[in-house]
Protein backbone atom coordinates (compact mmCIF):
# COMPACT_ATOMS: atom_id res chain seq x y z
CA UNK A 1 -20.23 -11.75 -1.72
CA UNK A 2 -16.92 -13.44 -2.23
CA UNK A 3 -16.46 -12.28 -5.67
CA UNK A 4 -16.91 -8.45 -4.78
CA UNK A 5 -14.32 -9.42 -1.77
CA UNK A 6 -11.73 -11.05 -4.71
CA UNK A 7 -12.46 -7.84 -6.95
CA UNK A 8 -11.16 -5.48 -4.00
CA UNK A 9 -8.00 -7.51 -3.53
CA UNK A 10 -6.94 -7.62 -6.99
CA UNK A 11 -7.76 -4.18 -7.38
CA UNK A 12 -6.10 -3.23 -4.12
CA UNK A 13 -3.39 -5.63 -5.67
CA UNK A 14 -2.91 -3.89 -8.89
CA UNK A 15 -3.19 -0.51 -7.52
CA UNK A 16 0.30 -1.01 -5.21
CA UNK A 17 1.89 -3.06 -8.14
CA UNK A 18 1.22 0.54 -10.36
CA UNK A 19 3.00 2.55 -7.79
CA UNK A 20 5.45 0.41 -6.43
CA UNK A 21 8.31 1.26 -4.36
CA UNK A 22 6.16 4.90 -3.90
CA UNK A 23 4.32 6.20 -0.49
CA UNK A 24 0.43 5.46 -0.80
CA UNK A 25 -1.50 7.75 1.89
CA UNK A 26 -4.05 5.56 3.86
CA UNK A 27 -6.77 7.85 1.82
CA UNK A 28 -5.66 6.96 -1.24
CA UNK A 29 -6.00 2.94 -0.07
CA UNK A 30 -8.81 3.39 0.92
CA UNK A 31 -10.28 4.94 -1.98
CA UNK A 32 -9.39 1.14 -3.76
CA UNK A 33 -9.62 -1.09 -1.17
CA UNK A 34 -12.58 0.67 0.71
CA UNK A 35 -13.67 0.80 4.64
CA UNK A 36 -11.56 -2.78 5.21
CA UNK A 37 -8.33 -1.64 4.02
CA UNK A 38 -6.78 -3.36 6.31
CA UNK A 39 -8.21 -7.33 5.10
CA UNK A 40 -7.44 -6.42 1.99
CA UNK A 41 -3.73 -5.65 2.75
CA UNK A 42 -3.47 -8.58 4.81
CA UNK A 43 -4.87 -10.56 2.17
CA UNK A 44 -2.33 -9.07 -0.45
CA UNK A 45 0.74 -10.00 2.26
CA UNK A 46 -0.66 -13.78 2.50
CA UNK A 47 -0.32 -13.92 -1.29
CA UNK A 48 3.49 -13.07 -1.02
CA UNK A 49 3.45 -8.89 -1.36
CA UNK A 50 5.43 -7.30 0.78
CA UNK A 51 3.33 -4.16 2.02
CA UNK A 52 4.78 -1.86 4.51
CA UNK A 53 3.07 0.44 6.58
CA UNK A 54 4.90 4.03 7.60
CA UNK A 55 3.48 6.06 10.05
CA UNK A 56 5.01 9.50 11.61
CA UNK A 57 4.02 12.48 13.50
CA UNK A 58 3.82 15.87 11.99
CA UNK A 59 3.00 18.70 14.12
CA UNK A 60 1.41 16.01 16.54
CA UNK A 61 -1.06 14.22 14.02
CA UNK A 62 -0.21 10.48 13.05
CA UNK A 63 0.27 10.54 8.77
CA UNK A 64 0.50 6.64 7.76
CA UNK A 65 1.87 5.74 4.01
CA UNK A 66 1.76 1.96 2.69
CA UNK A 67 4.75 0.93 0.04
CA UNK A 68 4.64 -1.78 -2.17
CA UNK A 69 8.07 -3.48 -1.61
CA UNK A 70 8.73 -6.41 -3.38
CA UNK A 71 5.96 -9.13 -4.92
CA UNK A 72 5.66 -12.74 -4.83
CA UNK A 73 9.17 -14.61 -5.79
CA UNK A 74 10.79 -11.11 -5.52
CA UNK A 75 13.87 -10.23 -3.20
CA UNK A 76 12.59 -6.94 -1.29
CA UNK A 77 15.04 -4.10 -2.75
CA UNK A 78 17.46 -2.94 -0.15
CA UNK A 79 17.99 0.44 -2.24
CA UNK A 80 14.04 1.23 -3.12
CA UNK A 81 13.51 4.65 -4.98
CA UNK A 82 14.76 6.89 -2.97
CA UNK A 83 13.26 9.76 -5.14
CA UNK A 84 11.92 12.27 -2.05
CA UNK A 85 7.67 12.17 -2.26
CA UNK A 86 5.62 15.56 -1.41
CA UNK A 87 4.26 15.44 2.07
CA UNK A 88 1.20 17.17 0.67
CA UNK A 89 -0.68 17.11 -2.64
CA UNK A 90 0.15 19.70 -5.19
């Protein structure tokens, strides 16, 4: 059981590292790091990456984004892309 709980982190793990510094919807984390997202992000953050968690109201539903921010050893960048994301898939 621990092993398929290790393969979900790093996997959760290399999924923000390929998208850094970009919004990740909470569907598309969970679609890596399954039902628990949540462990496995707070796994990833005891391990030294910086994961933030964005949430705002649109037309009165709650839309939450996670954004890789800096890894282990790394200064967090105070000038991240800045390159606007869609609000809604193409």
């Amino acid at each position: 059981m621990r092993h398929h709980r290790q393969s979900r982190v790093q996997a959760t793990i290399a999924f923000f590292i390929a998208h850094k510094h970009k919004r990740l919807s909470l569907l598309d984390v969970q679609r890596v790091a399954g039902a628990q997202h949540g462990a496995r992000i707070k796994e990833a953050r005891a391990l030294g990456y910086q994961i933030d968690n964005i949430t705002e109201r649109v037309d009165g539903e709650v839309h939450s984004w996670y954004i890789l921010r800096a890894e282990p050893g790394e200064a967090a960048s105070l000038f991240p892309d800045l390159t606007p994301q869609p609000r809604y898939p193409d």
